[in-house]
Protein backbone atom coordinates (compact mmCIF):
# COMPACT_ATOMS: atom_id res chain seq x y z
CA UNK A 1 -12.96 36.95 -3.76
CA UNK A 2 -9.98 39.61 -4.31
CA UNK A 3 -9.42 41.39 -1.25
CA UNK A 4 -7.14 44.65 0.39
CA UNK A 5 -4.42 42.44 1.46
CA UNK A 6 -3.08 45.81 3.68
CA UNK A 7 -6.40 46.25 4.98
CA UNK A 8 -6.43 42.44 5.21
CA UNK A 9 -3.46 41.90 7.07
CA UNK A 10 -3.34 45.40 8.80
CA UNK A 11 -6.72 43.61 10.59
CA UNK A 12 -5.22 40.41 11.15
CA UNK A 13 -2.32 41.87 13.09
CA UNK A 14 -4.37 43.71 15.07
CA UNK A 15 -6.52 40.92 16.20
CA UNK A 16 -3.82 38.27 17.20
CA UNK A 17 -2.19 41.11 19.63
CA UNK A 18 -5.97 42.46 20.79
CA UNK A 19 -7.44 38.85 20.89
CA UNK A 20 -5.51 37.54 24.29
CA UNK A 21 -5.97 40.39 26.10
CA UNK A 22 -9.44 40.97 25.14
CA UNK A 23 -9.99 36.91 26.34
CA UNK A 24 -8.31 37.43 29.43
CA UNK A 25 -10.40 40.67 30.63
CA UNK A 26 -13.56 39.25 29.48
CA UNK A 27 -13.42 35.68 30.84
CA UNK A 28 -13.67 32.32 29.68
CA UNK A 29 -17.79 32.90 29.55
CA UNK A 30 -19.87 33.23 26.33
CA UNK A 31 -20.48 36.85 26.47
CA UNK A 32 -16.80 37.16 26.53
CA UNK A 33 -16.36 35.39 23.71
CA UNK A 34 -18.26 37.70 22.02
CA UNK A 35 -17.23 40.82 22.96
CA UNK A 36 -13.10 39.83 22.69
CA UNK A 37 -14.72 38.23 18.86
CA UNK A 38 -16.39 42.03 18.52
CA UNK A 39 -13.32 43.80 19.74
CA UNK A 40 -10.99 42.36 17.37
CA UNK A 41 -13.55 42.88 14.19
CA UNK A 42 -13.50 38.96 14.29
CA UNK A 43 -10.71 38.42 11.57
CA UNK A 44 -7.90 35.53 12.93
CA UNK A 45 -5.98 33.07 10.78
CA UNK A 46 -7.36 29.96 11.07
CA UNK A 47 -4.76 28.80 14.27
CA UNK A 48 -6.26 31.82 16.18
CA UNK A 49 -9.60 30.58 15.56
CA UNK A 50 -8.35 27.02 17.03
CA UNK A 51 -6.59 28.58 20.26
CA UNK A 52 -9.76 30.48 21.14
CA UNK A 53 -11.85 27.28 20.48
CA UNK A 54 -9.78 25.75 22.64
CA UNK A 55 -9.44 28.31 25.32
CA UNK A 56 -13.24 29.17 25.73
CA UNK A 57 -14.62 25.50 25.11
CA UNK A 58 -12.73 23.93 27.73
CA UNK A 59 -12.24 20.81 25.74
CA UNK A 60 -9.04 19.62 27.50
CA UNK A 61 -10.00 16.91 29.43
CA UNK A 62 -8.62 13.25 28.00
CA UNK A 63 -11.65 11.40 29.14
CA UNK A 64 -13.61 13.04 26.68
CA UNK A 65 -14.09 12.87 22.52
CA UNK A 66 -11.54 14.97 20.31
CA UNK A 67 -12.87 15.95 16.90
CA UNK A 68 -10.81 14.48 14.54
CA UNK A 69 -9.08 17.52 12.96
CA UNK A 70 -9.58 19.56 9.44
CA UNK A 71 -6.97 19.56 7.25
CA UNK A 72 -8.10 21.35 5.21
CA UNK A 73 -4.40 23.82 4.54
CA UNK A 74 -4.41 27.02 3.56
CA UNK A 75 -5.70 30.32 5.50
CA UNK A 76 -8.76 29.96 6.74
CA UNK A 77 -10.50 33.16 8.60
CA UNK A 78 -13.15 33.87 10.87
CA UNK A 79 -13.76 37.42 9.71
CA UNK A 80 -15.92 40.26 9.52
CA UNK A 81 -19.83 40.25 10.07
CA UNK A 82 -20.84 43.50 8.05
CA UNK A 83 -24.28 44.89 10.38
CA UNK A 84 -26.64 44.97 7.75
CA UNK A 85 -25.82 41.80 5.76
CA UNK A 86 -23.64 39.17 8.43
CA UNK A 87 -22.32 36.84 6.19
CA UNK A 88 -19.08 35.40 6.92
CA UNK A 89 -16.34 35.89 4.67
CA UNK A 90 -14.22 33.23 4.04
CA UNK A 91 -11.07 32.65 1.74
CA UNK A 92 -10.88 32.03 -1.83
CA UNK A 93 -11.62 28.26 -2.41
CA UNK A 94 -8.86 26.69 -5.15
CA UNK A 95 -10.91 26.26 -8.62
CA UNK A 96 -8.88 24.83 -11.20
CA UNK A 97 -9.73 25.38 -14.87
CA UNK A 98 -11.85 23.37 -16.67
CA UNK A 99 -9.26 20.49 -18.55
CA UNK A 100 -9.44 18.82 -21.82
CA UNK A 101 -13.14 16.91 -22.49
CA UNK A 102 -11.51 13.17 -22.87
CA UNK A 103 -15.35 12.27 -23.81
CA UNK A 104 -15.14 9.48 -21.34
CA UNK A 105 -17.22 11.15 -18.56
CA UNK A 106 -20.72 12.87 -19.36
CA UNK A 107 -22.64 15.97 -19.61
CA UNK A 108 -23.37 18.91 -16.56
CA UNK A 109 -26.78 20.07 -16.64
CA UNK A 110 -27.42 23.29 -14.45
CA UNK A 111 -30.90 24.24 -13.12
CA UNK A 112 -32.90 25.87 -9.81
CA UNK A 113 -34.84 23.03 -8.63
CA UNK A 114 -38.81 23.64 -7.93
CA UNK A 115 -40.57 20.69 -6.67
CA UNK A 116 -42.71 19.09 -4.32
CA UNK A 117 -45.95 20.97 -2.74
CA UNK A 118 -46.29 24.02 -0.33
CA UNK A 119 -47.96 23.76 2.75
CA UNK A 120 -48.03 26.87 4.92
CA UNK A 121 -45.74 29.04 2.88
CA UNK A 122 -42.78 26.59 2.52
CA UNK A 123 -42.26 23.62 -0.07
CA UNK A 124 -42.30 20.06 1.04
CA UNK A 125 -41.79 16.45 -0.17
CA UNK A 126 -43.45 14.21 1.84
CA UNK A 127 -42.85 10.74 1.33
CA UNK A 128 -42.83 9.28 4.75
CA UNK A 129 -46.56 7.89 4.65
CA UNK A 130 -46.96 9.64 7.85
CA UNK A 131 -49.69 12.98 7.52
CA UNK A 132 -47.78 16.10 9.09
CA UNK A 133 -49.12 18.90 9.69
CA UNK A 134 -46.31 22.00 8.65
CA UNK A 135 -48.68 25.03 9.70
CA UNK A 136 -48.83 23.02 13.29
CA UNK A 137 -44.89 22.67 13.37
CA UNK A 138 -44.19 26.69 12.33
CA UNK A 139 -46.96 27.73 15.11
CA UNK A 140 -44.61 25.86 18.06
CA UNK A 141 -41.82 27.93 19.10
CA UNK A 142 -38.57 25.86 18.60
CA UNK A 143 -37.31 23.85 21.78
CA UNK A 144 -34.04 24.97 21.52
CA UNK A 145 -32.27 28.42 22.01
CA UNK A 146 -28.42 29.76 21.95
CA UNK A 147 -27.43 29.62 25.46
CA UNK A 148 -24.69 31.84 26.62
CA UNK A 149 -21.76 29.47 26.96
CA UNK A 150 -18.09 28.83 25.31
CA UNK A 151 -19.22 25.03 25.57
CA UNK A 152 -20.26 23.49 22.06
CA UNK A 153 -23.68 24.18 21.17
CA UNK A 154 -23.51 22.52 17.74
CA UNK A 155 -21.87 19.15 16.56
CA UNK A 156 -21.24 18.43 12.34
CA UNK A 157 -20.01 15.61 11.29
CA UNK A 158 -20.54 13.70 8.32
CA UNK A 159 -22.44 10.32 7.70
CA UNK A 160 -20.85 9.56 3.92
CA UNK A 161 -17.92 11.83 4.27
CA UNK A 162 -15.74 11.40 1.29
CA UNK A 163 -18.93 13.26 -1.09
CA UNK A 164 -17.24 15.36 -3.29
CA UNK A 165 -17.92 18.09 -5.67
CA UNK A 166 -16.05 19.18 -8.82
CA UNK A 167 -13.19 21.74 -8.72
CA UNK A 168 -13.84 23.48 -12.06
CA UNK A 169 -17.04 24.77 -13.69
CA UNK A 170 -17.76 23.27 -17.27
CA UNK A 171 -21.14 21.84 -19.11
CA UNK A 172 -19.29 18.40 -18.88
CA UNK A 173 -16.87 16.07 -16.27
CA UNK A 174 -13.99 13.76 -17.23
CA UNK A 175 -14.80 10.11 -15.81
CA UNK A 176 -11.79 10.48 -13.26
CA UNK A 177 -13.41 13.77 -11.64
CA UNK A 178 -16.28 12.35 -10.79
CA UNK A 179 -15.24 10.15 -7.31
CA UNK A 180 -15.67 10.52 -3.32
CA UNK A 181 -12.51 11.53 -1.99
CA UNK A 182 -11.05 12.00 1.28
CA UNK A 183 -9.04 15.61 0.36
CA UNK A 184 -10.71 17.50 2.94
CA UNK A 185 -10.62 20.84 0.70
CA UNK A 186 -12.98 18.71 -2.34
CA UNK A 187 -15.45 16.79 -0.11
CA UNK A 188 -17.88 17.70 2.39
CA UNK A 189 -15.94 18.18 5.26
CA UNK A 190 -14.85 21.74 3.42
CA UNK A 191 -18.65 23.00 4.12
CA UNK A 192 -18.66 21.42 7.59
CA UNK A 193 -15.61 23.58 8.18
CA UNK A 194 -17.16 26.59 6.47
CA UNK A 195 -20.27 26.23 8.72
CA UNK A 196 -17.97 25.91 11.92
CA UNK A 197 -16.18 29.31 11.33
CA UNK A 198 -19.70 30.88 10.89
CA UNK A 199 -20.95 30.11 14.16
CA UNK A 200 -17.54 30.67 15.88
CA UNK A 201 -17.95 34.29 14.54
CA UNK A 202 -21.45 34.49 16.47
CA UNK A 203 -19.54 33.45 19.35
CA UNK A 204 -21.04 30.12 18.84
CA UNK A 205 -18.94 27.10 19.51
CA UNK A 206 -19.20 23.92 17.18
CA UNK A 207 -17.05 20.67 16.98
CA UNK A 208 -16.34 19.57 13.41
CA UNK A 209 -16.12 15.94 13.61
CA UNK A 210 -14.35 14.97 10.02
CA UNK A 211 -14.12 10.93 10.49
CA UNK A 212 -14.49 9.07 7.66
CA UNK A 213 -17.30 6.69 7.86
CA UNK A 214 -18.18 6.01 4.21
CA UNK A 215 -14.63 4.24 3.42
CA UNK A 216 -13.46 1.45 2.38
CA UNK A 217 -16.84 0.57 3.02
CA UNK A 218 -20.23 2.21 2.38
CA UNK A 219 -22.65 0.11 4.32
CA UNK A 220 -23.19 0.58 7.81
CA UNK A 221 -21.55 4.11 7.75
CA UNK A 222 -24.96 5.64 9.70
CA UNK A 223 -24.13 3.05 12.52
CA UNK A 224 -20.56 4.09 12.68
CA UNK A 225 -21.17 7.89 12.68
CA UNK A 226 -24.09 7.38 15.11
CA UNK A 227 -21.11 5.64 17.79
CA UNK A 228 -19.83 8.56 16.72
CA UNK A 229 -22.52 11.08 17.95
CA UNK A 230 -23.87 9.27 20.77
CA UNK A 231 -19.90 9.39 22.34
CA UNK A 232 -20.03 13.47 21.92
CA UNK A 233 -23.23 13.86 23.05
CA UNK A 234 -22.77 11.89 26.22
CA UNK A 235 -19.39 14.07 26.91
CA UNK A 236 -20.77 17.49 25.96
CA UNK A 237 -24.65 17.81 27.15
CA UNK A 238 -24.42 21.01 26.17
CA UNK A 239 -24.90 20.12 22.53
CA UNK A 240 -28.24 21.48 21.10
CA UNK A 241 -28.13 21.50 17.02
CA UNK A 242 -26.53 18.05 15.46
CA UNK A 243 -25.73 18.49 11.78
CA UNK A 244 -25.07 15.54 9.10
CA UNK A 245 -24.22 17.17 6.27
CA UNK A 246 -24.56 15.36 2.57
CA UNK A 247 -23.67 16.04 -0.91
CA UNK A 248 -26.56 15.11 -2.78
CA UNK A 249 -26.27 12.57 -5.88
CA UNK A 250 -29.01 13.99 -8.89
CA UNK A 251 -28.81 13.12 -12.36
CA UNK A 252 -31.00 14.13 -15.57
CA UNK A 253 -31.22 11.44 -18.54
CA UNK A 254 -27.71 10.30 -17.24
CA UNK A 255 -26.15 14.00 -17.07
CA UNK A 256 -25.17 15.39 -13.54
CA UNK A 257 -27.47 17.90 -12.40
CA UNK A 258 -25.49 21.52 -11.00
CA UNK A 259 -28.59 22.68 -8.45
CA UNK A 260 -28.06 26.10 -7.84
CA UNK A 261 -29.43 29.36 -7.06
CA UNK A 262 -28.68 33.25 -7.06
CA UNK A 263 -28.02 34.66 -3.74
CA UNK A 264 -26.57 38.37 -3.01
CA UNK A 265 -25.33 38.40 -6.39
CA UNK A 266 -23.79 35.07 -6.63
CA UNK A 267 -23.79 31.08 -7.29
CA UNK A 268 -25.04 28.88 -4.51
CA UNK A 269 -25.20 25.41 -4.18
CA UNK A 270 -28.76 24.91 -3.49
CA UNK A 271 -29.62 22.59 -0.13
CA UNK A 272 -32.20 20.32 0.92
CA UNK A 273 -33.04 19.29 4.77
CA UNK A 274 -34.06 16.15 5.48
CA UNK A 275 -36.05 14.56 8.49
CA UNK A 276 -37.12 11.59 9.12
CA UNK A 277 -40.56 11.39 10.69
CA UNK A 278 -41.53 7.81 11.31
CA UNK A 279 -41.56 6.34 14.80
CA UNK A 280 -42.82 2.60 15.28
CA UNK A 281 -41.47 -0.43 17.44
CA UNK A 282 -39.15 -1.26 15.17
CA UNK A 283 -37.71 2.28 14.08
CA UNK A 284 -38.33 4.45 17.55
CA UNK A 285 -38.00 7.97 17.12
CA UNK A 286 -38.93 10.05 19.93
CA UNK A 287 -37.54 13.30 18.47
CA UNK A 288 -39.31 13.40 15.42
CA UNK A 289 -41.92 16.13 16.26
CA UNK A 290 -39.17 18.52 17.45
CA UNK A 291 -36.73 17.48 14.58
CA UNK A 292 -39.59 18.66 12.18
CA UNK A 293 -40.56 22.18 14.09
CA UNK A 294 -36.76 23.04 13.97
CA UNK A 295 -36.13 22.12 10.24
CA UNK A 296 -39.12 24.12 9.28
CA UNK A 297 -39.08 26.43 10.80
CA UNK A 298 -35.13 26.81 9.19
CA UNK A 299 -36.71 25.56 5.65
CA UNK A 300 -38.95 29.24 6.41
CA UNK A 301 -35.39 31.42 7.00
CA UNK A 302 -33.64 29.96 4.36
CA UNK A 303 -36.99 30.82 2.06
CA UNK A 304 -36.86 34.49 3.03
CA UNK A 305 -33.21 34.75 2.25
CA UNK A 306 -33.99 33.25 -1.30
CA UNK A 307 -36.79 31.72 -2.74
CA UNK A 308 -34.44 29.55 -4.64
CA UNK A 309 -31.97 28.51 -2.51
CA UNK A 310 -33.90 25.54 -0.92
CA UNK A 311 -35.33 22.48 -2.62
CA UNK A 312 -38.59 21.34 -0.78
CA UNK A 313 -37.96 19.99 3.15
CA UNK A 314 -37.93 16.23 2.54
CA UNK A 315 -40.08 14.11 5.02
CA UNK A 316 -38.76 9.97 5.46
CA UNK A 317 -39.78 6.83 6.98
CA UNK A 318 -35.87 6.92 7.91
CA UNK A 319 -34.77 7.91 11.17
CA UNK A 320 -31.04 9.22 9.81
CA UNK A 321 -29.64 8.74 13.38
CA UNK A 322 -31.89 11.86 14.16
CA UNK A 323 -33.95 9.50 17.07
CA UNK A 324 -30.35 10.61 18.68
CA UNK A 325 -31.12 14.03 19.35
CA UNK A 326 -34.34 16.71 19.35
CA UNK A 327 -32.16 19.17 17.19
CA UNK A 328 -30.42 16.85 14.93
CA UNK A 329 -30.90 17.61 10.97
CA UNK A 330 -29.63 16.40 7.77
CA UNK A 331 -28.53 18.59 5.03
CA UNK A 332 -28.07 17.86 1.40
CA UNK A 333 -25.41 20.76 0.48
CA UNK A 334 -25.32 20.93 -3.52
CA UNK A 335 -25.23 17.85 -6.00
CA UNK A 336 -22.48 15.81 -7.91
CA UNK A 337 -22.44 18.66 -10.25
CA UNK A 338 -21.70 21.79 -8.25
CA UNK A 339 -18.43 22.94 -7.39
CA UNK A 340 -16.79 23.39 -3.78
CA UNK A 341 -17.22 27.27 -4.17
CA UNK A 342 -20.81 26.65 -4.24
CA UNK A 343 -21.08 24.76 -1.47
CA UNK A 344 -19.06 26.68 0.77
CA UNK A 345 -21.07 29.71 0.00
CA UNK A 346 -24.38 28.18 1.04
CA UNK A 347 -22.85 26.66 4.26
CA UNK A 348 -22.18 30.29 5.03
CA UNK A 349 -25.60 30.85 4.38
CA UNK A 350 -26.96 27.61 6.33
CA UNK A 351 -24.66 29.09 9.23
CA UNK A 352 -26.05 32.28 9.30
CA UNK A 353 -29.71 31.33 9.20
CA UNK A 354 -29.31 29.13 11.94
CA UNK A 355 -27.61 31.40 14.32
CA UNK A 356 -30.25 33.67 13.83
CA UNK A 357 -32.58 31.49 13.70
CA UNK A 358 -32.18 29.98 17.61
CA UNK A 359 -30.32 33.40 18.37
C-alpha cells in the first residue's frame, strides 16, 4: 500500500489540531462523533484514535471491565472512507520474504473454496441435525440496529487467540512458521484490531478484548472467554454485535490450504460464520433464532460484495458461547495458510458489511 506521505501527513496534522475542537463543539454524543470523525476526513494515528475512544465512550469508571490493550506497534490509522467505495484504509502490514525451504515443513495449496448447498440465494453447511429454514431467517428484519451513542455497540475478542497466519507468501512453510503465537501483529488479534478501526471510522464504538485464552492451555478456553464476555456485557448493556473471531485450521492431503478470494482487485482471506443452532436442556440456547437471522442475513452482504469471499454459513449443534447474546457470531478469518495481509483486508471488509448492514 504506497501512499503520498505529504498528502499523508499534511492530513494527519490537520486532524489532531481539528479533532479536539471539533469533539468539544459537537459533544460527547454519537452524532458528534461523527461529524468531528467527518470533519477531520477521519485520518488520526493510532493514539488519536484511542483518546477519542476514550473521550466519547465514557469508559473511565474502575468498577467496570478494561479491554486488555493491542500491542500491536507501529502506526495504525483510522482513515479515509472514499463515498462510493468506504473501505477503510489501513497501514502496510510487515510481510517478510519468503526464507530458505529447510524441507522440514510441507506444501501451501491455494484455492477459492465452493461448498456446501444454497438455500435462498446464499450457501450453507448445515450440520447441526436441526432443519432451518434460511428463506424464513432473510424475510425477518434483524433485531438489532446502530443506535446513536459513543457507548460500545460491538465487543471482539478472541476464543483461541494465539491463531496465527504466515508472514510471507510461498507454495510451502518451514516447520517453525507454522505455530500459534501471542505477537499481536501475526495472530488474530491483528484482524480484531483491523475490524475495531473500521467501525470507529463509522463512528461506531467497539472494545477489542485481546486476552489470551488458548495458552498454556487449550481446553476450556470457550469457558474462560465466555467469563470474559458475560463481565462486559453486564458493564456495558449497550453492547449489540459480539464477535469471536477464528483463524481457521484446513488442510489438503496434508498440505495447508491458502482460502482466498479476489476482491476490488486484490487477495482476501476468505471467511466463514459460524452459528450454533441447537437448544436442548442440556445445551440452552435462547438466541439461536436471532443469531441465525443476523449471520444471514451478513452471509447475503458479504455475497453481494463477492461471490467468493465467503465459504458457506456453517450451522452447529455447538452453542460457541453465542446462548450469551442475540447478536453474537463467530468468524473463521482465513486458514493456516493465508498471510496476515489477507486477513486484515477481509476484516476491513467484515467491518464494512456490518456497519452497513445494521446501519
Amino acid at each position: 500500500m504506497k501512499r503520498n506521505f505529504v498528502k499523508v501527513w499534511g492530513r494527519r496534522c490537520a486532524a489532531l489540531l481539528c479533532l479536539p475542537v471539533a469533539v468539544t463543539l459537537l459533544g460527547r454524543n454519537g452524532l458528534g462523533q461523527r461529524l468531528a470523525l467527518a470533519a477531520v476526513g477521519l485520518r488520526q494515528p493510532a493514539h488519536a484514535v484511542t483518546l477519542l475512544d476514550e473521550k466519547l465512550a465514557d469508559m473511565t469508571a474502575d468498577t467496570k471491565p478494561r479491554p486488555t490493550p493491542f500491542e500491536g506497534g507501529g502506526d495504525t490509522t483510522a482513515p479515509d472512507l472514499p463515498a462510493a467505495a468506504p473501505l477503510v484504509e489501513l497501514p502496510p502490514i510487515t510481510m517478510t520474504e519468503a526464507p530458505e525451504n529447510k524441507g522440514d515443513g510441507g506444501k501451501i495449496i491455494e484455492k477459492t473454496i465452493h461448498t456446501g448447498d444454497r438455500e435462498a440465494g446464499i450457501a450453507i453447511k448445515n450440520r447441526s441435525g436441526t432443519t432451518v429454514d434460511i428463506a424464513a431467517a432473510l424475510s425477518k428484519s434483524l433485531a438489532v440496529k446502530w443506535a446513536e451513542t459513543a457507548e460500545p455497540q460491538v465487543l471482539i475478542l478472541h476464543t483461541h487467540t494465539t491463531e496465527g497466519y504466515m508472514t510471507y507468501e510461498a507454495d510451502y512453510y518451514n516447520a517453525a512458521d507454522r505455530h500459534r503465537t501471542d505477537d499481536h501483529t501475526r495472530n488474530v488479534c491483528a484482524v480484531g484490531e483491523a475490524l475495531r478501526l473500521t467501525l470507529a471510522a463509522y463512528g461506531i464504538t467497539a472494545i477489542h478484548d485481546t486476552t489470551i485464552h488458548d495458552n498454556p492451555v487449550y481446553t476450556g478456553a470457550y469457558n474462560r472467554s465466555a467469563e470474559v464476555a458475560e463481565k462486559y456485557l453486564k458493564e456495558y448493556p449497550t453492547i449489540q454485535i459480539v464477535l469471536d473471531l477464528h483463524r481457521d485450521s484446513i488442510e489438503d492431503g496434508g498440505a495447508l490450504v491458502r482460502p482466498t478470494a479476489v476482491v476490488e482487485g486484490k487477495k482476501a482471506a476468505q471467511m466463514m460464520l459460524i452459528t450454533g443452532v441447537v437448544s436442548t436442556d442440556d445445551l440452552p440456547h435462547p438466541h439461536w433464532e436471532q443469531n441465525l437471522t443476523l449471520s444471514s442475513h451478513w452471509q447475503a452482504a458479504l455475497d453481494a460484495v463477492s461471490p467468493d469471499l465467503m465459504r458457506p454459513l456453517n450451522l452447529t449443534a455447538s452453542r460457541y458461547n453465542q446462548h450469551l447474546s442475540p447478536g453474537w457470531v463467530l468468524v473463521e478469518v482465513g486458514a493456516e495458510g493465508n498471510t496476515v495481509e489477507e486477513a486484515v483486508y477481509s476484516a476491513q471488509i467484515l467491518g464494512r458489511t456490518l456497519a452497513e448492514l445494521l446501519g
